[in-house]
Protein backbone atom coordinates (compact mmCIF):
# COMPACT_ATOMS: atom_id res chain seq x y z
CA UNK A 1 -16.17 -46.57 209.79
CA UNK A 2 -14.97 -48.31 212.99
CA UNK A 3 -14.06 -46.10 216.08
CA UNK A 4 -11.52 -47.13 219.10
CA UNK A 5 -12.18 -43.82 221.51
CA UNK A 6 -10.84 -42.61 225.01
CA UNK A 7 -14.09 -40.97 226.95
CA UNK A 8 -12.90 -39.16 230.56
CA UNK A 9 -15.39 -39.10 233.18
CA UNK A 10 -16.39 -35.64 234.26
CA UNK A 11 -17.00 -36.44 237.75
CA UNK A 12 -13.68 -38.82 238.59
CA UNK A 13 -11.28 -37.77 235.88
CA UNK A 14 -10.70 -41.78 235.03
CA UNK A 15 -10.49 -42.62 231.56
CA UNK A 16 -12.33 -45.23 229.45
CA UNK A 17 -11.37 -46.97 226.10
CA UNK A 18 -14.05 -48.58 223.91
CA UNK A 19 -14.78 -49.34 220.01
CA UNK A 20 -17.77 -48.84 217.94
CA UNK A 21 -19.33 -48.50 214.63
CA UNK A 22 -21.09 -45.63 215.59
CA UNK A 23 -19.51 -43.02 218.13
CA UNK A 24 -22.19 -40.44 218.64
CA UNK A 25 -24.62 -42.96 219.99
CA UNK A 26 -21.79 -45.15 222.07
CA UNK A 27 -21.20 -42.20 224.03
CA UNK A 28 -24.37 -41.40 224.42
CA UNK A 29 -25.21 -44.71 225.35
CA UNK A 30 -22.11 -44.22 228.15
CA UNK A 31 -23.98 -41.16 229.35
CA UNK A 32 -27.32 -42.97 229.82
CA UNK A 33 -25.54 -45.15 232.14
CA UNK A 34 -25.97 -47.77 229.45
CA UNK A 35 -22.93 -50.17 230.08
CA UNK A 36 -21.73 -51.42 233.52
CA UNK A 37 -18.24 -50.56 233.41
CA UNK A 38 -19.23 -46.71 233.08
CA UNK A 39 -22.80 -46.43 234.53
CA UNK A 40 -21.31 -44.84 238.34
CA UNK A 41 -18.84 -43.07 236.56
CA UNK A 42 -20.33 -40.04 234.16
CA UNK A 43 -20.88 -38.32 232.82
CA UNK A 44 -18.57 -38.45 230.04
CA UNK A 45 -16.74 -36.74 227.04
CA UNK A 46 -14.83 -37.83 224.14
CA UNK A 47 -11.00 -36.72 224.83
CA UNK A 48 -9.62 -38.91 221.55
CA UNK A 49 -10.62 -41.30 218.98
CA UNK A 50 -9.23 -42.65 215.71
CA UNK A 51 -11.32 -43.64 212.79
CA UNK A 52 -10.70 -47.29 210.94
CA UNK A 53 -11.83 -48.18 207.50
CA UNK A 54 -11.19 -51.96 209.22
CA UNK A 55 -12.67 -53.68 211.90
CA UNK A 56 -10.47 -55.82 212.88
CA UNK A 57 -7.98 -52.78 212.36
CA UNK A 58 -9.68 -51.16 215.06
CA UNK A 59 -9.91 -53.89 217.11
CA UNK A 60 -6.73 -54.59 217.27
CA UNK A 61 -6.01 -51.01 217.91
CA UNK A 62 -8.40 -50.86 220.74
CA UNK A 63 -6.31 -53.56 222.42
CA UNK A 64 -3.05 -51.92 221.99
CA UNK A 65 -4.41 -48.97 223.57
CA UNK A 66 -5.54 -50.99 226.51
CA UNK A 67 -2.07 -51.85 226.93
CA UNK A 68 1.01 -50.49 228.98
CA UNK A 69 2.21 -49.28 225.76
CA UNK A 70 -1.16 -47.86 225.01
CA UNK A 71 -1.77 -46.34 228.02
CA UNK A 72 1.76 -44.44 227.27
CA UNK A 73 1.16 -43.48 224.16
CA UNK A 74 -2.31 -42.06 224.59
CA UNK A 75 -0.86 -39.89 227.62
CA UNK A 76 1.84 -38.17 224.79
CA UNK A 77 -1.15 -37.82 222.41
CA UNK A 78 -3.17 -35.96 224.77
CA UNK A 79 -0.33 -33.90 226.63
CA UNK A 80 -1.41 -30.32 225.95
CA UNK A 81 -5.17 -31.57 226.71
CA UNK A 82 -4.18 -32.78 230.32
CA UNK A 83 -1.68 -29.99 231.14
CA UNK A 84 -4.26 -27.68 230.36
CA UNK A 85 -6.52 -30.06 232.97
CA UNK A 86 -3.82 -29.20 235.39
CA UNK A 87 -3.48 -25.63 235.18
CA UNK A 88 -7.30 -25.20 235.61
């Protein structure tokens, strides 16, 4: 299985979009401070993912979501989750 994921930093709120073959030990990779773009950032949490039989599926997936489309969409997917941010 492939994995294109949204992980939201605890401390900042800002959101990060990645792929990998094995999601347990990406994020927990993230929370070691193990890739530059997320090392000042965490720690993190897993807010969404989607599971790919495909890699390339998932790659191009991860792309899309990096988009302004992407962004968009991922925003109505996670509604209730970041309203409920809001109202605590």
């Amino acid at each position: 299985m492939y994995y294109v994921y949204v992980i939201e930093s605890m401390s900042s709120g800002k959101w990060y979009i990645g792929y990998s073959a094995d999601l347990k030990e990406r994020v927990a990779k993230h929370n070691r401070d193990g890739n530059t773009s997320t090392s000042k950032r965490g720690p993190w949490k897993v807010i969404y993912y989607e599971a790919y039989l495909n890699q390339k599926d998932a790659l191009g997936r991860e792309k899309f979501l990096k988009s302004g489309s992407g962004w968009r969409y991922l925003k109505k997917q996670v509604r209730h989750y970041l309203q409920k941010q809001l109202n605590t």
